[in-house]
N, C-alpha and C. Protein backbone atom coordinates (compact mmCIF):
# COMPACT_ATOMS: atom_id res chain seq x y z
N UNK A 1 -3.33 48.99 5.10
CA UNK A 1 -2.37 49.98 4.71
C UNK A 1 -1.68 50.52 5.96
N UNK A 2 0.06 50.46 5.92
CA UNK A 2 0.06 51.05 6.68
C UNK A 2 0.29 52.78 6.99
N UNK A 3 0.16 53.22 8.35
CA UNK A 3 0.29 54.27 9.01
C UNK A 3 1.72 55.41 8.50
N UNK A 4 0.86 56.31 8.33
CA UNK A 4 2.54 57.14 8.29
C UNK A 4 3.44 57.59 10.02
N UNK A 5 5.00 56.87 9.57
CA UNK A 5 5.56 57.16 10.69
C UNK A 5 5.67 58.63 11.23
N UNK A 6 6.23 59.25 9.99
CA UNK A 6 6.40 61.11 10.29
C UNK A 6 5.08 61.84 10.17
N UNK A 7 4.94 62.56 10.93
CA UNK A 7 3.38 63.80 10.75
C UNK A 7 4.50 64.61 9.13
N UNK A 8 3.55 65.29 8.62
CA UNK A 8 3.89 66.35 7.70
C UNK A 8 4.51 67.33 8.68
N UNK A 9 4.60 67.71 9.38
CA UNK A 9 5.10 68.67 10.16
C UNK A 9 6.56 68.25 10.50
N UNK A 10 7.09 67.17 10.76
CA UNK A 10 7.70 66.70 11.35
C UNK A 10 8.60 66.39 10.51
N UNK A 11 8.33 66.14 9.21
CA UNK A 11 8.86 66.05 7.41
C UNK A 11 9.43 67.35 7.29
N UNK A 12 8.58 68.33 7.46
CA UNK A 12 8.76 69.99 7.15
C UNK A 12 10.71 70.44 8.09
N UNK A 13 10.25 69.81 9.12
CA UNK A 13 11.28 70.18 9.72
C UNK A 13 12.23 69.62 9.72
N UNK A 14 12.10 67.92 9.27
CA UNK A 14 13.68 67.60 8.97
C UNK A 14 14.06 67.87 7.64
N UNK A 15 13.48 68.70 6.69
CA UNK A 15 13.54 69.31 5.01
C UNK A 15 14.66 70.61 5.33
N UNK A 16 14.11 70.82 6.55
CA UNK A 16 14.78 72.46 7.09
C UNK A 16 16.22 72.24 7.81
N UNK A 17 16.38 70.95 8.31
CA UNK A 17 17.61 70.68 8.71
C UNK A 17 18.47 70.44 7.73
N UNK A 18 18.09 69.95 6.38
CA UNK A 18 18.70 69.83 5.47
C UNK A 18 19.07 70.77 4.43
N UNK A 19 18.05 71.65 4.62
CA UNK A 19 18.70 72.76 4.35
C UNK A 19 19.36 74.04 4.85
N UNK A 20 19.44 73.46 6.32
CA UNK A 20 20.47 74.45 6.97
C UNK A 20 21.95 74.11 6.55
N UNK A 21 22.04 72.87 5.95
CA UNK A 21 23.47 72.78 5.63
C UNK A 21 24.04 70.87 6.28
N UNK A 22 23.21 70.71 6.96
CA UNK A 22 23.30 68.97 7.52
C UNK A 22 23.58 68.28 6.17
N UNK A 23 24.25 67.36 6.46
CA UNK A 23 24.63 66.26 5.44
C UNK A 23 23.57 65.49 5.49
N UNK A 24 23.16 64.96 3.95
CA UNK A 24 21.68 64.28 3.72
C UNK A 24 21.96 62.57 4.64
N UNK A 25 23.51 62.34 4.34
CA UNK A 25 23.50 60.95 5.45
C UNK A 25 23.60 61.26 6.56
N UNK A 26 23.56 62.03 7.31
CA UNK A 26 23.46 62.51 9.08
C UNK A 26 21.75 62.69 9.53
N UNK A 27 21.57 63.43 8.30
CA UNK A 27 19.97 63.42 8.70
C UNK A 27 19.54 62.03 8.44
N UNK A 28 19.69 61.34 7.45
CA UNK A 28 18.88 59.57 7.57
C UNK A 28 19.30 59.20 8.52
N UNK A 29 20.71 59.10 9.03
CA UNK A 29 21.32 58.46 10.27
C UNK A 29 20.23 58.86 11.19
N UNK A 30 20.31 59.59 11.85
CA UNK A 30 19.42 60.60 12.65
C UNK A 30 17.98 59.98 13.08
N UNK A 31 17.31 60.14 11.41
CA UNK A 31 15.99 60.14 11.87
C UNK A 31 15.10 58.58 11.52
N UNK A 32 16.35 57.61 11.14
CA UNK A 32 16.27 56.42 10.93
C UNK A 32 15.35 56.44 9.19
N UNK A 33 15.54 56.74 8.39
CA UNK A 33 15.11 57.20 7.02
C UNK A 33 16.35 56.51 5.88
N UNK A 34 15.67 56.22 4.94
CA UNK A 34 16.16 56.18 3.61
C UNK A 34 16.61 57.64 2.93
N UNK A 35 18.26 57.20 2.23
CA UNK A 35 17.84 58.80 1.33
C UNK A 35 16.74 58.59 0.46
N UNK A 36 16.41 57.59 -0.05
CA UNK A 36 15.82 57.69 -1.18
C UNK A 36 14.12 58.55 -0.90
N UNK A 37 13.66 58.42 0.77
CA UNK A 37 12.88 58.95 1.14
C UNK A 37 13.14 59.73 1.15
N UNK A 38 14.55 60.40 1.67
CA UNK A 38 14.43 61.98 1.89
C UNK A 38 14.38 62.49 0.43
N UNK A 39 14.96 62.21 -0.19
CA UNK A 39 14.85 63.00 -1.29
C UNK A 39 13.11 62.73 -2.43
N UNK A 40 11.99 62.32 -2.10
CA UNK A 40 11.02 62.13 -2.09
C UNK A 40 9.73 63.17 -1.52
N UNK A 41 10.50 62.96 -0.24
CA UNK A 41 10.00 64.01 0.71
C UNK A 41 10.22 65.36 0.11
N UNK A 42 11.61 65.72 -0.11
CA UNK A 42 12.00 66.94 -0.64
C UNK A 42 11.29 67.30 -1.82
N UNK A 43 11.09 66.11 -3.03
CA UNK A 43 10.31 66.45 -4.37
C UNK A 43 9.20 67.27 -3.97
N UNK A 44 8.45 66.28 -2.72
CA UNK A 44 7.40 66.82 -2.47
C UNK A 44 6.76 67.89 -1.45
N UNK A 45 7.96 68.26 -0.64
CA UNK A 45 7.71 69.07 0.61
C UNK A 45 8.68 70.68 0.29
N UNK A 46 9.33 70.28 -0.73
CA UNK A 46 10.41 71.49 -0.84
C UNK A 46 9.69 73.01 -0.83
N UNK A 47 10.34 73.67 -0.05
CA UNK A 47 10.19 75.05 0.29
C UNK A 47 8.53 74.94 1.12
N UNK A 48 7.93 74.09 1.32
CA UNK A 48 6.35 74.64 2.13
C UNK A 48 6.85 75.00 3.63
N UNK A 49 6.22 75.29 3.98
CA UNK A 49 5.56 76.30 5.48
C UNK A 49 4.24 75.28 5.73
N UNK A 50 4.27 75.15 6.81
CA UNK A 50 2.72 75.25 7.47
C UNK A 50 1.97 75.40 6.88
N UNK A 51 1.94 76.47 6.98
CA UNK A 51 0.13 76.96 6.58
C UNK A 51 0.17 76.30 4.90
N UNK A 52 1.35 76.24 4.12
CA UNK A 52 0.89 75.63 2.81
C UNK A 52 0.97 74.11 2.69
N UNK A 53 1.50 73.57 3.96
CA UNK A 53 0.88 72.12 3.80
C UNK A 53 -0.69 72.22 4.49
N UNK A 54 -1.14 72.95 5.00
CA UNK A 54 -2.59 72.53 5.24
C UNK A 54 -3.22 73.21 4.48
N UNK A 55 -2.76 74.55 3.82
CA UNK A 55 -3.98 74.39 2.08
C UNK A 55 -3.54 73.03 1.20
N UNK A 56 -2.21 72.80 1.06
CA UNK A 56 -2.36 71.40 0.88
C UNK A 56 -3.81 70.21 0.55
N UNK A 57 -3.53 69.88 1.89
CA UNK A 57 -4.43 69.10 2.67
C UNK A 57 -5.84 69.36 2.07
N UNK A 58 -6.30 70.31 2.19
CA UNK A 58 -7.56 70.51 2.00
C UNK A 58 -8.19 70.71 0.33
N UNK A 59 -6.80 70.96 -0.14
CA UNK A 59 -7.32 70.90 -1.78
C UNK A 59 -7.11 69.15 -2.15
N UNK A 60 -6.41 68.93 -1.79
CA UNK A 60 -6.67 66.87 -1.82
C UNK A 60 -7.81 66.23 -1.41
N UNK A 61 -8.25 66.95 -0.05
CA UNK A 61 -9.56 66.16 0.46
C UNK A 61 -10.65 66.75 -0.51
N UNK A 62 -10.57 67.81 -0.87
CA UNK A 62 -11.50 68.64 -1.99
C UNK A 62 -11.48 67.71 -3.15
N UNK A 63 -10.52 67.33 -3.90
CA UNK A 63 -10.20 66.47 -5.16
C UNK A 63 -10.48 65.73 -4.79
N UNK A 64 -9.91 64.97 -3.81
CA UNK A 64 -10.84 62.95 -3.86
C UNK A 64 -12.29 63.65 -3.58
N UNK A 65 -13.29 64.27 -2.91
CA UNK A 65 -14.80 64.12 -2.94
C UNK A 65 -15.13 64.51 -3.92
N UNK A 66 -14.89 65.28 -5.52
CA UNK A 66 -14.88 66.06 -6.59
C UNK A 66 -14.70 64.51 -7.57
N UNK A 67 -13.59 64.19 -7.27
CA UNK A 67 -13.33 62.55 -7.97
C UNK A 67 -14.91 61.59 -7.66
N UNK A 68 -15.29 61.60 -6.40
CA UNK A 68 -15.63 60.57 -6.14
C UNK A 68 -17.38 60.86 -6.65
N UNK A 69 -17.05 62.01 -6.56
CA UNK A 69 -18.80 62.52 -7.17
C UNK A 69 -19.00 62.27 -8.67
N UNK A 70 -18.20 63.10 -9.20
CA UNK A 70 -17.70 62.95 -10.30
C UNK A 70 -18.10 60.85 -11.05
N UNK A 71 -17.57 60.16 -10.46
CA UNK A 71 -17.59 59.02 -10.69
C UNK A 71 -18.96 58.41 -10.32
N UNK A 72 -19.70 59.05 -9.66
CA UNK A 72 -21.03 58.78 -8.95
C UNK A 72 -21.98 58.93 -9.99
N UNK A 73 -21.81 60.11 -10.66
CA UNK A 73 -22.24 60.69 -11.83
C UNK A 73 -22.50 59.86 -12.73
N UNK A 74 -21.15 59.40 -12.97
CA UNK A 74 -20.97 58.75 -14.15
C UNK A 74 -21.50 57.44 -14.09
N UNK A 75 -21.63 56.83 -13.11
CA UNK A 75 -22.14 55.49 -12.92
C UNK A 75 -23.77 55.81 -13.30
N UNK A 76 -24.35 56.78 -12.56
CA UNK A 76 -25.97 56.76 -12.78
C UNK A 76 -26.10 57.21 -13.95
N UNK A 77 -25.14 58.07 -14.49
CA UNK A 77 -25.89 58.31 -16.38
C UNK A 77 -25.15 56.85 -17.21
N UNK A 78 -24.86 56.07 -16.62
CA UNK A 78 -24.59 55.26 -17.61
C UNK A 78 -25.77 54.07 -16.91
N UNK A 79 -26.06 53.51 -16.31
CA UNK A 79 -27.66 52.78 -16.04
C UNK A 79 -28.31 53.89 -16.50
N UNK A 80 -28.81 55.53 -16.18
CA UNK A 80 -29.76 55.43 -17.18
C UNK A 80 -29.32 55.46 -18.38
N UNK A 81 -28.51 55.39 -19.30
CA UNK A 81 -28.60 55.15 -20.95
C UNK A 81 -28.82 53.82 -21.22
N UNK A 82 -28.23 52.83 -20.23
CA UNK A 82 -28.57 50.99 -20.61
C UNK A 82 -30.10 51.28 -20.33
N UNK A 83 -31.00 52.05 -19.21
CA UNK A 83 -32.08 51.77 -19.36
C UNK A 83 -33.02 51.75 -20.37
N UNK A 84 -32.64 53.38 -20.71
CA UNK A 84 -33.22 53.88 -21.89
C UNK A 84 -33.01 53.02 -23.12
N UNK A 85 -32.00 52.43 -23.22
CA UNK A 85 -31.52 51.86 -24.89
C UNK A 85 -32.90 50.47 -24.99
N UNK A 86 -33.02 50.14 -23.76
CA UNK A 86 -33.94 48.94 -23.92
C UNK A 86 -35.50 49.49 -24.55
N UNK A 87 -36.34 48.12 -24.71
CA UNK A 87 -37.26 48.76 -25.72
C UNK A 87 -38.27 47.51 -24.82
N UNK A 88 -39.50 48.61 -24.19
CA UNK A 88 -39.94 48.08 -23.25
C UNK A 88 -41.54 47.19 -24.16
């Protein structure tokens, strides 16, 4: 998989150039970008700050280990019910 080119930070701030009033093709020109990214970015970055992309961050890393337990779960109660169903 690859690497992300922009940090989130770095997203944040070309969101802010665009909304200082920059034309959305000056900023792709610019920062070598697709609109179709920028406006992606925007779905997903519109109006955050800092500090709310890193609560962000941390409620995602919270959800995938919550997912992944969650699924952990579910794997061991389902061997034990195949265990149990058998008739020793």
């Amino acid at each position: 998989m690859r690497g992300k080119r922009y940090s989130d930070e770095t997203i944040i701030k070309i969101l802010k150039e665009h909304e200082s009033g920059i034309k959305s093709k000056d900023i792709c020109r610019t920062h070598g970008i697709s609109a179709s990214t920028l406006w992606e970015w925007k779905n997903k970055y519109q109006g955050m700050e800092k500090s709310d992309l890193q609560r962000l961050k941390l409620l995602e890393d919270e959800n995938r280990k919550l997912k992944k337990l969650v699924a952990d779960l579910s794997l061991d109660n389902m061997i034990l019910k195949d265990v149990n169903s058998k008739k020793w």
